[in-house]
Protein backbone atom coordinates (compact mmCIF):
# COMPACT_ATOMS: atom_id res chain seq x y z
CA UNK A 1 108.60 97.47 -58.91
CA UNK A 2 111.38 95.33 -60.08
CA UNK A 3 111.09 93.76 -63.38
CA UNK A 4 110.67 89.86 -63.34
CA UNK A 5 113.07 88.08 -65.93
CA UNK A 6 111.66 84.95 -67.13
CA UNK A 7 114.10 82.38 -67.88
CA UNK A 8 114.14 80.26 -71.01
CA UNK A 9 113.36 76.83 -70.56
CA UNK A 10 115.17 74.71 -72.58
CA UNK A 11 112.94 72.38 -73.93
CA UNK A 12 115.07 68.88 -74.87
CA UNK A 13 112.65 66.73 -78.10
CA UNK A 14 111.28 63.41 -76.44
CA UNK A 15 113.50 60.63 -76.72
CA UNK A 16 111.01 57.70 -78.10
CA UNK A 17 112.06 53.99 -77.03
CA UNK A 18 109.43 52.11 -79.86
CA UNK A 19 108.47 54.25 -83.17
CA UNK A 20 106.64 53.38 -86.07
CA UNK A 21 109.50 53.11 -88.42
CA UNK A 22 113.00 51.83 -85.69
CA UNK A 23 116.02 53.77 -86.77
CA UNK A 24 118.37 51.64 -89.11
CA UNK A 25 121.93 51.15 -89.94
CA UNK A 26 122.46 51.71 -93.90
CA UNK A 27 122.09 48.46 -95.38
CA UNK A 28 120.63 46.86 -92.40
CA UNK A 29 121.62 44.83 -89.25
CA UNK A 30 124.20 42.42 -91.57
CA UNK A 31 125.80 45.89 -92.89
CA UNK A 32 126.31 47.33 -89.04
CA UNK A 33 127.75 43.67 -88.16
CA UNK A 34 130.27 43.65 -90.49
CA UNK A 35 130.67 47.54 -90.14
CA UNK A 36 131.44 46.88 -86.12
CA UNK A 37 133.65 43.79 -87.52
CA UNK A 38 136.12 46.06 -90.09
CA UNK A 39 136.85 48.98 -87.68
CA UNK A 40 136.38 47.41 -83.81
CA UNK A 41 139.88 46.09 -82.81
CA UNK A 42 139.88 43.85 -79.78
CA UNK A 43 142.10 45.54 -76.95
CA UNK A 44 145.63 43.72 -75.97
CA UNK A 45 144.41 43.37 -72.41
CA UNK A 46 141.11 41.81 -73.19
CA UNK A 47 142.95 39.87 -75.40
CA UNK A 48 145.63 39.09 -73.13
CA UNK A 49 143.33 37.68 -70.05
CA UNK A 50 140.94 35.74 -72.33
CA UNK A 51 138.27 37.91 -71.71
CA UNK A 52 135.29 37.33 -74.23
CA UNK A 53 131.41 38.29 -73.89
CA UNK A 54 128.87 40.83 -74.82
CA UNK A 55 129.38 44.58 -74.77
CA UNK A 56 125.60 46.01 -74.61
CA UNK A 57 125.76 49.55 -76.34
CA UNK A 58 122.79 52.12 -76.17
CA UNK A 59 122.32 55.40 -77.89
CA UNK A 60 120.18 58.05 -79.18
CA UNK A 61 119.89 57.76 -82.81
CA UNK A 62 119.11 61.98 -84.17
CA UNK A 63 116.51 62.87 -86.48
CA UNK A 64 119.51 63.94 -89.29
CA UNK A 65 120.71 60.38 -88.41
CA UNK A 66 123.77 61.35 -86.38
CA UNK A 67 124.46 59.14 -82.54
CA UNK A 68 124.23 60.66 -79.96
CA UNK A 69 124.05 60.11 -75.75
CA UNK A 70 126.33 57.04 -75.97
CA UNK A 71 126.44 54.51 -73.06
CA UNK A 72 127.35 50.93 -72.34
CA UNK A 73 124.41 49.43 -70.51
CA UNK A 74 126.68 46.43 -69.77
CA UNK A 75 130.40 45.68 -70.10
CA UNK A 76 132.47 43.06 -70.00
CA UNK A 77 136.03 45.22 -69.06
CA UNK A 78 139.19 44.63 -70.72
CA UNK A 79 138.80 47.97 -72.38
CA UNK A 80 136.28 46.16 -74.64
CA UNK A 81 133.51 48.70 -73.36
CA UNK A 82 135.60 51.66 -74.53
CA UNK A 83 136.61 49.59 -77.80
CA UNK A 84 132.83 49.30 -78.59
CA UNK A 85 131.75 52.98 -78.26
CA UNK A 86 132.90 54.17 -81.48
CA UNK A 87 131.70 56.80 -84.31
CA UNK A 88 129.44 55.37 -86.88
CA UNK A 89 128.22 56.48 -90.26
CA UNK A 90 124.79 58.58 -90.19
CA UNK A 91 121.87 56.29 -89.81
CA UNK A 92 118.24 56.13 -91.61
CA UNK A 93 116.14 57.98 -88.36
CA UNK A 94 113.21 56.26 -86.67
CA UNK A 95 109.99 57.52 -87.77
CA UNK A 96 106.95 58.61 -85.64
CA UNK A 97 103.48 59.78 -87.65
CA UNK A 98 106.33 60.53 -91.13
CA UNK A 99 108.38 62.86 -89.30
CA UNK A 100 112.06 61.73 -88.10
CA UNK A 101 112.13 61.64 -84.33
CA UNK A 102 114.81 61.14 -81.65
CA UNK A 103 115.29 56.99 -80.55
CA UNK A 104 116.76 55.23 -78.51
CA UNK A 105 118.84 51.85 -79.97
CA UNK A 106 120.46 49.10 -78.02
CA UNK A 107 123.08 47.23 -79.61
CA UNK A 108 124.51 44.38 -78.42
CA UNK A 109 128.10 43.74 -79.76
CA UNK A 110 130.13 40.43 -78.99
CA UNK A 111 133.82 40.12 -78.42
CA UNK A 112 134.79 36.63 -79.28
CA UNK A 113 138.49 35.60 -79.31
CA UNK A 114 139.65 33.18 -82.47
């Protein structure tokens, strides 16, 4: 009789929505504002057609801190939803039961022209 091969199931961790302890930016919301504020440039052509709103940015937030699964839930065009996905620093992981845990973050981040 032929031998059966089992295949491996790769077995991705559960990505939690709410956790005990939410994944933070270092320093806190202010720090990640004025993070997004000193490296975000606003693109020409959003610039250029007046276009202004809110860019609504979700990812997956590691348990050694690192982003990953980056998405924009809701643009705004321009190239402002390309502008916004960008690499951060590592974050502080969300916390289930004292162990770090994958979680998902929304953040919302607003293109305003001066």
């Amino acid at each position: 009789a032929p031998a059966e091969i089992e295949e491996e199931e790769i077995v991705e961790a559960e990505i939690f929505k709410v956790v005990e302890v939410m994944p933070e930016f270092p320093g806190g919301a202010a720090k990640m504002m004025e993070y997004i504020q000193k490296n975000m440039k606003y693109p020409m052509m959003a610039r250029e057609s007046d276009i202004q709103g809110r860019v609504f940015v979700n990812f997956v937030v590691e348990p050694d801190g690192s982003i990953s699964n980056v998405a924009v839930l809701r643009g705004i065009g321009g190239g402002c939803d390309e502008e916004s996905v960008q690499s951060m620093p590592k974050w502080n992981p969300g916390k289930q039961r004292g162990t770090a845990v994958r979680c998902a973050f929304t953040v919302p981040i607003i293109f305003k022209l001066q």
